[in-house]
Protein backbone atom coordinates (compact mmCIF):
# COMPACT_ATOMS: atom_id res chain seq x y z
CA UNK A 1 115.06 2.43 -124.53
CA UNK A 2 115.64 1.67 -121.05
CA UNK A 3 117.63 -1.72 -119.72
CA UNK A 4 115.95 -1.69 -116.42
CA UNK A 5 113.62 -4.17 -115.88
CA UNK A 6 110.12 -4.26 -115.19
CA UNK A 7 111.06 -5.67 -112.08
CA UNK A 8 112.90 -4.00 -109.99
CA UNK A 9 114.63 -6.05 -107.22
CA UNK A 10 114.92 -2.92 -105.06
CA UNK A 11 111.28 -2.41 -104.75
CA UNK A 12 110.56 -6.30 -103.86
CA UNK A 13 109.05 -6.63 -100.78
CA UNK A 14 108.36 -2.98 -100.22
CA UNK A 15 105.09 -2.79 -99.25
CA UNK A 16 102.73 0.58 -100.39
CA UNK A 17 102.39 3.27 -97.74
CA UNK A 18 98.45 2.78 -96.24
CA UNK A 19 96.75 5.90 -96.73
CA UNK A 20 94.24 7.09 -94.19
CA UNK A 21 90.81 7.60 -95.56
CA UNK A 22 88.83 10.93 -93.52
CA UNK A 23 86.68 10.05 -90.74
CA UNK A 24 82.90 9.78 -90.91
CA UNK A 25 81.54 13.00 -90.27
CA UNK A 26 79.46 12.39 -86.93
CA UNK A 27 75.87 12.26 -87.29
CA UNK A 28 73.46 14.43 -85.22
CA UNK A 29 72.07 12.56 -82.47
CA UNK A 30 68.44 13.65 -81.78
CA UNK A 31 68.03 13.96 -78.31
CA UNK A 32 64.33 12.50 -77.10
CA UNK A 33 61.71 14.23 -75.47
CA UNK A 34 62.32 12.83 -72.39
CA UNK A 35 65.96 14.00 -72.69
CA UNK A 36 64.34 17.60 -73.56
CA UNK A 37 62.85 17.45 -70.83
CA UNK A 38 65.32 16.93 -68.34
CA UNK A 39 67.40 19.43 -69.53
CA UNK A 40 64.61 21.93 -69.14
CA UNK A 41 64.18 20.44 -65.45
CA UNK A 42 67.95 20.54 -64.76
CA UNK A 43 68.34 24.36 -66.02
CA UNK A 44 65.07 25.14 -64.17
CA UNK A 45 66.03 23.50 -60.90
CA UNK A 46 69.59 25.82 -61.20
CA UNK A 47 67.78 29.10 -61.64
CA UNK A 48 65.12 28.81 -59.12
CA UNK A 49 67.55 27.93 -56.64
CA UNK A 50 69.53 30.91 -57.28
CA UNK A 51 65.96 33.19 -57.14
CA UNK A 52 64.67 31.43 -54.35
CA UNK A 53 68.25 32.12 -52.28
CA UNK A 54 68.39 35.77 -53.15
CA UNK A 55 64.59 36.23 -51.94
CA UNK A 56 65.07 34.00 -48.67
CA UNK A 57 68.27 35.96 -47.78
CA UNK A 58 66.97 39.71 -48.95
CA UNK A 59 63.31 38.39 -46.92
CA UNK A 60 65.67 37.62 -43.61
CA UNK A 61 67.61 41.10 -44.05
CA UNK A 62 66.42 44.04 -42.96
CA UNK A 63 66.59 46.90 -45.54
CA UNK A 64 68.57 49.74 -44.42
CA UNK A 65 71.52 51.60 -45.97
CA UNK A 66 74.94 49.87 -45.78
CA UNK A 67 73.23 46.71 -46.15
CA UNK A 68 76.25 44.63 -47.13
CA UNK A 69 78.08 45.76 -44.16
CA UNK A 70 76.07 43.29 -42.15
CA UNK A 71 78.05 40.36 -44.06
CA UNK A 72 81.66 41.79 -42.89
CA UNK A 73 81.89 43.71 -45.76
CA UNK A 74 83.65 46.90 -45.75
CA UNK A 75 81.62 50.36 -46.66
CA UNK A 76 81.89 51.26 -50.30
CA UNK A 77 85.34 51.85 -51.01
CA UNK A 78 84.47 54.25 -54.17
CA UNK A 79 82.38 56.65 -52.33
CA UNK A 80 84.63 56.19 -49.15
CA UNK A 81 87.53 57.41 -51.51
CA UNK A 82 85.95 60.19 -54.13
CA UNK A 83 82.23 60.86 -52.61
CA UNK A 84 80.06 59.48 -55.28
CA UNK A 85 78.67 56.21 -54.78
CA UNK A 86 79.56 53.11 -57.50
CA UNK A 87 77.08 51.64 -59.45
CA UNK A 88 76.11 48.95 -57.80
CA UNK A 89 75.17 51.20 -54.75
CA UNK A 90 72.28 50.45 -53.02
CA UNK A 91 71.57 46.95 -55.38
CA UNK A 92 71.41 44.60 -51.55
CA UNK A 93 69.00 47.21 -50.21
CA UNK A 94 67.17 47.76 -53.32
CA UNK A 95 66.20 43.93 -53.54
CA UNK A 96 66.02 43.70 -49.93
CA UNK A 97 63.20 46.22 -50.45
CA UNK A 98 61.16 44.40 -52.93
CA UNK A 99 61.94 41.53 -50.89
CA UNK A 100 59.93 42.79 -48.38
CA UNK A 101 57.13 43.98 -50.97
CA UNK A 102 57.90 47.47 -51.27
CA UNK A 103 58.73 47.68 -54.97
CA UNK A 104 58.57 51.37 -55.35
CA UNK A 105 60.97 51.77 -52.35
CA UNK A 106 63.66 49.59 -54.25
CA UNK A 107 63.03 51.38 -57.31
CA UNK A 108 63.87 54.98 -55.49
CA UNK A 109 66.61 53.26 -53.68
CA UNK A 110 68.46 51.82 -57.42
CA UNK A 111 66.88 51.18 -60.38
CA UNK A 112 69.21 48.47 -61.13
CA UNK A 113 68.70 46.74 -58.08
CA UNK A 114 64.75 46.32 -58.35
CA UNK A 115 65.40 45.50 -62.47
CA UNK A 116 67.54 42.55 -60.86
CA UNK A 117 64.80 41.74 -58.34
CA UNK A 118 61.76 42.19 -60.46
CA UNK A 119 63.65 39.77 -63.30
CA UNK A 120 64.36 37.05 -60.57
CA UNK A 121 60.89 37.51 -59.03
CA UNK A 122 59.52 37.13 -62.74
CA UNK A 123 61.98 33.50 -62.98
CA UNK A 124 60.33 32.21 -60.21
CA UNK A 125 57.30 30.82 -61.81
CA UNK A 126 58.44 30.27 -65.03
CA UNK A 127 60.93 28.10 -63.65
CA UNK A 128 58.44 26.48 -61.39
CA UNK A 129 56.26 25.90 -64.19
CA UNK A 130 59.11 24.43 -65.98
CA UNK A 131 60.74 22.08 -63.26
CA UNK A 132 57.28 20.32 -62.37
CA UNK A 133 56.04 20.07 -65.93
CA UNK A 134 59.33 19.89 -68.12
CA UNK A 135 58.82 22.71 -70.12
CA UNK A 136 60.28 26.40 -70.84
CA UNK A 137 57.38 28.40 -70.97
CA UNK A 138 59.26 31.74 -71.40
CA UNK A 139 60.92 33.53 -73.83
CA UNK A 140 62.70 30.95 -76.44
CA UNK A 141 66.41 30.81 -75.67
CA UNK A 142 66.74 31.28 -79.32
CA UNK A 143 64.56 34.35 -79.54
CA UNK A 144 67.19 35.75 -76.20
CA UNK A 145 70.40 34.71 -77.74
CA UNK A 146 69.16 35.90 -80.87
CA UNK A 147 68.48 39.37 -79.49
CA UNK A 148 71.62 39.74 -77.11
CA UNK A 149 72.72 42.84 -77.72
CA UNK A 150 69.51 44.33 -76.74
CA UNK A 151 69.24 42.57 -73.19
CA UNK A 152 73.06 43.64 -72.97
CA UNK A 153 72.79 47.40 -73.88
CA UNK A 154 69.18 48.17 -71.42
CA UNK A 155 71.05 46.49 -68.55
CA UNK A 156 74.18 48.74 -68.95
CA UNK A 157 71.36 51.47 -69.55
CA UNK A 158 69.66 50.97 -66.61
CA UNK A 159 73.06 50.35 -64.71
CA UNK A 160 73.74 53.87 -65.97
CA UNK A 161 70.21 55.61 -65.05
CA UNK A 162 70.55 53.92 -61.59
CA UNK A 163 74.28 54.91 -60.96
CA UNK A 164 73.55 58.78 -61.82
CA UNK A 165 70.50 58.38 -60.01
CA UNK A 166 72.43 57.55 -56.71
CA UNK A 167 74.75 59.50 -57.01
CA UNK A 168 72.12 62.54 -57.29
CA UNK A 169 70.43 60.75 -54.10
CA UNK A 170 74.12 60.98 -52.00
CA UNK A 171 74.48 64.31 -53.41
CA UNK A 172 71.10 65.76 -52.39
CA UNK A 173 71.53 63.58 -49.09
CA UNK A 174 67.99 61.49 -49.98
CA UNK A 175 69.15 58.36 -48.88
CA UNK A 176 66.83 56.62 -46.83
């Protein structure tokens, strides 16, 4: 039927294109305890430095209104501007407050600003506990990222509370 040969002398010496055959799909490495633990020291180490700084510098400071002013900053451009305080009003004195062991002072003065103090005084032994012995003994990272949303919404909830609170305290002329 067909007078071409079997073999044809155009395809001699043409080699087969190589085809690539898919990676190995990487295996899991399980990390080992002492790995684990490290980790756990590492993170730990990170946020009690960060508590430990915001207590040493709000236990040096003296609480007062216009707190931040003391660093160079200027006074609060939003209530300089429009008369009503921002949000974060009254947060440096607030912590400065409980600082200084006067947590219902920093809870008049913004709610948000003793949540923020009371949650990093509440970090500092649990990441004690966990730099000297290696372990998390708080709430499971998975149970927190799990849960997000709820740890997202209160904060911007009490952000809220604490914002219409101040502004009622500049209104009403309260401030300390």
């Amino acid at each position: 039927m067909s007078d071409i040969s079997a073999s044809n002398s155009v395809m001699e010496g043409v080699t087969p294109p190589v085809i690539a055959e898919a990676p190995a799909p990487a295996l899991a490495v399980e990390k080992t305890e002492g790995q684990k633990r490290l980790e756990v020291r590492i993170w730990c180490a990170f946020v009690l430095t960060i508590c430990a700084a915001i207590f040493s510098l709000a236990g040096y400071l003296t609480p007062k209104e216009g707190l931040h002013q003391k660093f160079g900053m200027p006074e609060c451009g939003m209530l300089k501007t429009t008369g009503v305080p921002c949000p974060t009003c009254g947060c440096t004195t607030a912590v400065t407050y409980f600082a200084h062991g006067h947590p219902l002072l920093s809870l008049y003065t913004q709610p948000f600003g003793f949540t923020f103090a009371l949650v990093a005084f509440l970090l500092l032994p649990l990441t004690g506990w966990g730099l000297v012995t290696g372990r998390w003994k708080g709430p499971s990272m998975f149970w927190l990222s799990w849960h997000w949303p709820y740890w997202v919404y209160s904060l911007v909830g009490v952000l809220a509370v604490g914002w219409v609170w101040r502004v009622m305290l500049v209104e009403k002329g309260w401030t300390l």
